[in-house]
C-alpha atoms as a PDB file:
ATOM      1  CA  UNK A   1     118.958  72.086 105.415  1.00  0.00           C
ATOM      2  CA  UNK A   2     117.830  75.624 105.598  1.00  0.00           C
ATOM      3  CA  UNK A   3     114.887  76.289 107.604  1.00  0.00           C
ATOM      4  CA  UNK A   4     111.015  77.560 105.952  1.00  0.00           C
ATOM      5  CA  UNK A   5     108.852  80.397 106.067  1.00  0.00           C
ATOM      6  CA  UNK A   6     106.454  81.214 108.688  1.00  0.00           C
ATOM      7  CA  UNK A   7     103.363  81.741 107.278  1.00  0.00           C
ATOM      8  CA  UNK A   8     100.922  84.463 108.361  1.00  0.00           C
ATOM      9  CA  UNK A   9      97.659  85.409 107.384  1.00  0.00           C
ATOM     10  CA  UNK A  10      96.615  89.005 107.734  1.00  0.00           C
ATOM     11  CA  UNK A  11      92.666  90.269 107.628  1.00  0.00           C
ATOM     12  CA  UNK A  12      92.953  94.328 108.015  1.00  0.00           C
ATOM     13  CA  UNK A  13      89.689  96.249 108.097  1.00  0.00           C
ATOM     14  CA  UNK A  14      91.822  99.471 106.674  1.00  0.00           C
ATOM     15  CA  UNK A  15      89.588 102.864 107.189  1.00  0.00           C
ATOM     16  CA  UNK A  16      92.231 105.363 106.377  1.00  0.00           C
ATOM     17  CA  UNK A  17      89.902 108.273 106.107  1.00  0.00           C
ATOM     18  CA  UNK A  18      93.026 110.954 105.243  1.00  0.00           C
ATOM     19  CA  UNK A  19      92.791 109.329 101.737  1.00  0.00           C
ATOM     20  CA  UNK A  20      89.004 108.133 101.759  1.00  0.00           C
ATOM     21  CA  UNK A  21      89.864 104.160 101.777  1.00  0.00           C
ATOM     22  CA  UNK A  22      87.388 102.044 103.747  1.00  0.00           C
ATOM     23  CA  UNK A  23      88.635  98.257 102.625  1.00  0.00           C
ATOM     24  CA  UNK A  24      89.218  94.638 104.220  1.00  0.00           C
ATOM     25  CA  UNK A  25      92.447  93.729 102.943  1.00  0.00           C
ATOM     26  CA  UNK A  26      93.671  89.699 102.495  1.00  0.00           C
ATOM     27  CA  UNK A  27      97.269  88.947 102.752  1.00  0.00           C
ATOM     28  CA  UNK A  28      99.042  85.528 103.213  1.00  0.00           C
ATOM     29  CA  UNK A  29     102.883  86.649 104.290  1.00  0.00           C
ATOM     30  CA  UNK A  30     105.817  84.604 104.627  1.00  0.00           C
ATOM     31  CA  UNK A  31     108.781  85.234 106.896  1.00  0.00           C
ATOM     32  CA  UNK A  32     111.764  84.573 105.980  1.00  0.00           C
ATOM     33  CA  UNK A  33     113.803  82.770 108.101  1.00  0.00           C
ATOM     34  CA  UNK A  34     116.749  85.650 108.647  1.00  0.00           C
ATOM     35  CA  UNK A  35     113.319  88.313 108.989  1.00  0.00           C
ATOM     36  CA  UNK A  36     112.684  89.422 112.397  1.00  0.00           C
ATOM     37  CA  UNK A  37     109.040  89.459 113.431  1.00  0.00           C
ATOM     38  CA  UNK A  38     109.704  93.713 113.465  1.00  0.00           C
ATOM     39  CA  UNK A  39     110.430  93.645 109.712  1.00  0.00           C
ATOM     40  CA  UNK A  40     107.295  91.789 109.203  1.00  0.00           C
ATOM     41  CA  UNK A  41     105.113  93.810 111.444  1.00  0.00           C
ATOM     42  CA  UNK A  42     106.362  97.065 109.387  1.00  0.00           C
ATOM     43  CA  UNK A  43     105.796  95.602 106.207  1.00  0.00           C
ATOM     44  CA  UNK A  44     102.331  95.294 106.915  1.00  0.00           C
ATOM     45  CA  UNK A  45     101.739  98.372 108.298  1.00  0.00           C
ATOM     46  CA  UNK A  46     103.166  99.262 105.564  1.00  0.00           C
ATOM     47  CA  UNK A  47     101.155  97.418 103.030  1.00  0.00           C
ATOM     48  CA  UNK A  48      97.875  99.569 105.223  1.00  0.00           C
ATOM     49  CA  UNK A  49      99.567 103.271 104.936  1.00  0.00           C
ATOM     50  CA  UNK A  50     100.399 103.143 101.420  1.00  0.00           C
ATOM     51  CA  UNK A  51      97.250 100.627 100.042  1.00  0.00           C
ATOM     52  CA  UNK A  52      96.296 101.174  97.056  1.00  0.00           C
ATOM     53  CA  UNK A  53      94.251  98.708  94.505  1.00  0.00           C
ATOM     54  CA  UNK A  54      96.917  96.761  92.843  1.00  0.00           C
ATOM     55  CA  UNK A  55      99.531  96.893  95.759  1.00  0.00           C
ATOM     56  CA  UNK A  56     101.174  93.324  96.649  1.00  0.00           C
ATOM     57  CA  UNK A  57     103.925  91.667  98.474  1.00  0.00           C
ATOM     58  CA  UNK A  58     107.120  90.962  96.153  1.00  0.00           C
ATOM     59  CA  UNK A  59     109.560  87.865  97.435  1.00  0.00           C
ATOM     60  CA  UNK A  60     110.736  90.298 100.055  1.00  0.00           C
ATOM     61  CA  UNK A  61     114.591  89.642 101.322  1.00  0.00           C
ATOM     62  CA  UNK A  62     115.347  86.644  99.353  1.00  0.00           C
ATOM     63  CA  UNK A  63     114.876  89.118  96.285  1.00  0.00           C
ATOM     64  CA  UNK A  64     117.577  91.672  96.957  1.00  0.00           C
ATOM     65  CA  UNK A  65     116.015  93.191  93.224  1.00  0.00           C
ATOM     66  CA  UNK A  66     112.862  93.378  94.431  1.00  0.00           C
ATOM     67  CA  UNK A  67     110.905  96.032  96.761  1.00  0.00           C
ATOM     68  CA  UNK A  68     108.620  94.674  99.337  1.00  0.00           C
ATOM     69  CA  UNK A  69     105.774  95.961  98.086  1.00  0.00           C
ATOM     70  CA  UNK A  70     105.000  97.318  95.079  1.00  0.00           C
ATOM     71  CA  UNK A  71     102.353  97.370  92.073  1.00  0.00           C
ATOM     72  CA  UNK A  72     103.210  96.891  88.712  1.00  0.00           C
ATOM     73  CA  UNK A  73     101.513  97.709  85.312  1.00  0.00           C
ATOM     74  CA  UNK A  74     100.394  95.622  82.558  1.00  0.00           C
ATOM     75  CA  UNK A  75     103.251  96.434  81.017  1.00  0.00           C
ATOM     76  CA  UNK A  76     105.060  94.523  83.980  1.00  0.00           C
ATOM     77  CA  UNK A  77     107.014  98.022  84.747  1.00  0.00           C
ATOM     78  CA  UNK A  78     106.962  98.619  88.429  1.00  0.00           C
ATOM     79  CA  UNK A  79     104.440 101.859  89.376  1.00  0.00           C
ATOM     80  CA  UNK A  80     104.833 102.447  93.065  1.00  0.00           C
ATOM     81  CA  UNK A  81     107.462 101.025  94.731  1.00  0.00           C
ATOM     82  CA  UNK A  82     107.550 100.373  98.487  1.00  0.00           C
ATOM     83  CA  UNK A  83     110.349  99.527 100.712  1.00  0.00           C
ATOM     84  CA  UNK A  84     110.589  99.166 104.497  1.00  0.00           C
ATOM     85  CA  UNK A  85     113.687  99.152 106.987  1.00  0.00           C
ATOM     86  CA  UNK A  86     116.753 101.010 106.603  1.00  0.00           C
ATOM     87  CA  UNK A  87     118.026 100.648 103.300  1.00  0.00           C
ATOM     88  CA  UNK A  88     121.158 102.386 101.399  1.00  0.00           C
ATOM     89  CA  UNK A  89     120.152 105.880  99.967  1.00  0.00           C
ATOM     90  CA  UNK A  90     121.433 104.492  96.109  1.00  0.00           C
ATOM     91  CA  UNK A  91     118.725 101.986  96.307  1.00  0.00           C
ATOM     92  CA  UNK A  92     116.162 103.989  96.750  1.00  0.00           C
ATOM     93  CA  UNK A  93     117.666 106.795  93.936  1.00  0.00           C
ATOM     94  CA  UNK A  94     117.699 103.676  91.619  1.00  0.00           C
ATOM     95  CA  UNK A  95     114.115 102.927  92.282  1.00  0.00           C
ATOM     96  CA  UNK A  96     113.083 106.459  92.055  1.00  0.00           C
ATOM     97  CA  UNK A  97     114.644 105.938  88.422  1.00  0.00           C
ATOM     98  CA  UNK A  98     113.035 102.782  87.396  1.00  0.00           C
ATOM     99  CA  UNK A  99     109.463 103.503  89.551  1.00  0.00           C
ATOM    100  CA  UNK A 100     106.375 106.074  88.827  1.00  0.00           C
ATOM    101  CA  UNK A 101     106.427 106.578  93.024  1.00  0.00           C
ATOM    102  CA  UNK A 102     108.610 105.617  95.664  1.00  0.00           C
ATOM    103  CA  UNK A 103     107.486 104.827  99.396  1.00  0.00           C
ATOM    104  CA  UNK A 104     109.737 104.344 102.434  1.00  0.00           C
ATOM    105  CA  UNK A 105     108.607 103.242 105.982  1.00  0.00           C
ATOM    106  CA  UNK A 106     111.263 103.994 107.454  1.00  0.00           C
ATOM    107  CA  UNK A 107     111.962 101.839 110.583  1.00  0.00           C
ATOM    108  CA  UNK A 108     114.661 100.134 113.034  1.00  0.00           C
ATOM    109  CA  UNK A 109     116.998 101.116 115.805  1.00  0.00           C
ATOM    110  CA  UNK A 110     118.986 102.916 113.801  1.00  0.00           C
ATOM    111  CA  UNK A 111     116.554 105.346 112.501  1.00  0.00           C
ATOM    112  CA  UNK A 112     117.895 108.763 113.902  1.00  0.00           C
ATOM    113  CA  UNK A 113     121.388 107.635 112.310  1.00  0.00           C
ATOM    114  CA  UNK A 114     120.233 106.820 109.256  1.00  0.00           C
ATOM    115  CA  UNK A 115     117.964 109.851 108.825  1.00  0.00           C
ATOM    116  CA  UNK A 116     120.973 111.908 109.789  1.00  0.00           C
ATOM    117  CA  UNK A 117     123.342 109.891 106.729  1.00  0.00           C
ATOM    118  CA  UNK A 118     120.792 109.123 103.959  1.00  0.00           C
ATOM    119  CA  UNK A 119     117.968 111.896 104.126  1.00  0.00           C
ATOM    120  CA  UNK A 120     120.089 114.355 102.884  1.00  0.00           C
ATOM    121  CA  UNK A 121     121.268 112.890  99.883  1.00  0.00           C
ATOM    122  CA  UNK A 122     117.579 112.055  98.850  1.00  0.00           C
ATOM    123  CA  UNK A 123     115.850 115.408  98.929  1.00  0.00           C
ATOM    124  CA  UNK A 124     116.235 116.085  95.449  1.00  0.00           C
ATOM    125  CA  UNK A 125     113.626 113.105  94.337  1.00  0.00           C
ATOM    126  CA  UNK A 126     110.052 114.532  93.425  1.00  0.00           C
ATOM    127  CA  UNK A 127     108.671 110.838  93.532  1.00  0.00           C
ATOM    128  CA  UNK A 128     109.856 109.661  96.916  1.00  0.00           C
ATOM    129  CA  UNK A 129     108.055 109.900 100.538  1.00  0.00           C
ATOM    130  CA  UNK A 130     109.510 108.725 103.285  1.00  0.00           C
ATOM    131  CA  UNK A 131     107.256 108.218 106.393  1.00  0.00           C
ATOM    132  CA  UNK A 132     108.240 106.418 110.214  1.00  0.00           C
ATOM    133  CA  UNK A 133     106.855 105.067 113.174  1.00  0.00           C
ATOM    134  CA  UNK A 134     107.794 105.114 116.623  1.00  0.00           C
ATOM    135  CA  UNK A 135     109.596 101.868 116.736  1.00  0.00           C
ATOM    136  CA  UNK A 136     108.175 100.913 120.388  1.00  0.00           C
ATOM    137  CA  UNK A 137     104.520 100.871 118.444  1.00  0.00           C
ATOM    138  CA  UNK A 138     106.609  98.150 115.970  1.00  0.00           C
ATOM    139  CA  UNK A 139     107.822  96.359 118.959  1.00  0.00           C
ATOM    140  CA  UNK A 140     105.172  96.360 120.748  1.00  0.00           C
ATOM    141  CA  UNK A 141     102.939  94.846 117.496  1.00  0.00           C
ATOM    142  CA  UNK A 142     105.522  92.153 117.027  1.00  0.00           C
ATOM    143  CA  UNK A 143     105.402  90.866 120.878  1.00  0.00           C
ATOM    144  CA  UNK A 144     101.741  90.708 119.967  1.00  0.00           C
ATOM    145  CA  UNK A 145     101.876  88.567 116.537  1.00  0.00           C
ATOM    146  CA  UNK A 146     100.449  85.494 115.827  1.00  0.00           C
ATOM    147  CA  UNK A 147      99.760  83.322 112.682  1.00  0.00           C
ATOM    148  CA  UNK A 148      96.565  84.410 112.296  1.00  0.00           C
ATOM    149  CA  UNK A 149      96.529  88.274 112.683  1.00  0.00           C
ATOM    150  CA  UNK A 150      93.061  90.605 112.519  1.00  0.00           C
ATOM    151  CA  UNK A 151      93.749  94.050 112.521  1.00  0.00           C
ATOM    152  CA  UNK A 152      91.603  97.028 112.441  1.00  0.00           C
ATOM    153  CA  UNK A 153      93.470 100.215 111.326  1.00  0.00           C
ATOM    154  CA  UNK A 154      92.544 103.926 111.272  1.00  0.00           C
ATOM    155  CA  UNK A 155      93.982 106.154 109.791  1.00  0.00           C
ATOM    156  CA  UNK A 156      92.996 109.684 110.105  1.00  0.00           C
ATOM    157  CA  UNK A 157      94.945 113.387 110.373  1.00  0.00           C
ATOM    158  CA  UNK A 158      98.272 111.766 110.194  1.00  0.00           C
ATOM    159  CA  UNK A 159      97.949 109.340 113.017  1.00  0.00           C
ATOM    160  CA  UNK A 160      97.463 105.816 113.099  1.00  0.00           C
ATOM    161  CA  UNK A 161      94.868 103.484 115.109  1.00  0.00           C
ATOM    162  CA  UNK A 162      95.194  99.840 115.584  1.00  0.00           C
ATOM    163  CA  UNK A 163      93.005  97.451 117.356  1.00  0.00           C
ATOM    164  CA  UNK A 164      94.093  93.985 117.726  1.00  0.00           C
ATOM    165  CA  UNK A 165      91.930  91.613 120.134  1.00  0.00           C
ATOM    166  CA  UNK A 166      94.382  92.480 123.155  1.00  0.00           C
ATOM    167  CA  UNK A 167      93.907  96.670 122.499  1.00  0.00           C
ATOM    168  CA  UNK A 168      93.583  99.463 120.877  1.00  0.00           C
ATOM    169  CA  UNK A 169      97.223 101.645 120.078  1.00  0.00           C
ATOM    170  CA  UNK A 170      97.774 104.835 118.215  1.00  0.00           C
ATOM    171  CA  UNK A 171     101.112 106.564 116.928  1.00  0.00           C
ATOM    172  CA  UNK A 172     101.471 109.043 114.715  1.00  0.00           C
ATOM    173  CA  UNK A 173     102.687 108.554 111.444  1.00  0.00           C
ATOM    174  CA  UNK A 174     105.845 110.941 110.899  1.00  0.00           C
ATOM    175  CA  UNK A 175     106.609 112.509 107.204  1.00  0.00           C
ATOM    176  CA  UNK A 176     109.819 112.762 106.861  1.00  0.00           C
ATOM    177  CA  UNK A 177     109.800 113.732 102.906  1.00  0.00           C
ATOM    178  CA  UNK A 178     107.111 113.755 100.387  1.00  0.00           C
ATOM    179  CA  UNK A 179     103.475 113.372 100.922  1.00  0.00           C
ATOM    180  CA  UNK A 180     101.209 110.207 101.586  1.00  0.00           C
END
């Protein structure tokens, strides 16, 4: 019998004043059973650094076609598309293909490796940014999780604030490619 989700629910009070966004944002998230809590903490960070209106969770891992965020138009084409992790450089060239905008939070302990292997091969795509984290911030978050998770998030001159009911942490969010 395989084993269910872990559901979360996430209240963010999101004041990201680089881009003039002062919103509460709702999100039920589900784990996945193979997810570590990392992956999840990053994919809600990430969900905060690239918010826009229309922005939502996909299926995440269980849909290896899917991003794990994105937005999609009333057409049903996908708009922005929003990955997190380490993932091969040809998926994110496909998406660039098939997607308006591309968005990478780059994240896990391979990160300097991966940089070194992938980032080359995608500095040719206009529509991509690629941003990271100081994974210690990521670990430190997911020590921290619980079900119910209320987060208050700055964002301001490229660094990022988070108060949780234990403290308050900063770390700066790192461009690699594109702008956010």
């Amino acid at each position: 019998m395989a084993l269910p989700s872990t559901v979360y629910k996430a209240s963010i009070q999101l004041s990201d004043v680089d881009r003039g966004i002062y919103e509460t944002l709702q999100a039920t998230v589900a784990q996945h059973p193979s997810e570590t809590a990392e992956r999840l903490v990053a994919r809600l960070l990430s969900y905060a650094i690239f918010h826009e209106p229309e922005l939502a969770f996909t299926k995440g891992i269980s849909a290896t076609d899917e991003p794990d965020l994105w937005v999609k138009g009333a057409d049903g084409r996908v708009r922005f598309w929003v990955e997190v992790g380490l993932p091969e450089a040809d998926r994110i060239i496909k998406a660039s293909r098939h997607s308006e905008r591309v968005g990478l939070l780059a994240c896990g302990r391979a990160l300097a490796n991966w940089e070194q292997q992938h980032l080359p091969k995608l500095e040719k795509l206009a529509n991509l940014t690629v941003i990271s984290i100081d994974q210690a911030f990521i670990i430190k978050l997911a020590a921290q999780l619980g079900r119910s998770i209320n987060w208050s998030i700055t964002i301001t001159e490229g660094t990022f604030y988070l108060t949780n009911v234990e403290e308050t942490m900063e770390a700066a969010i790192q461009v690699k490619m594109g702008e956010l």
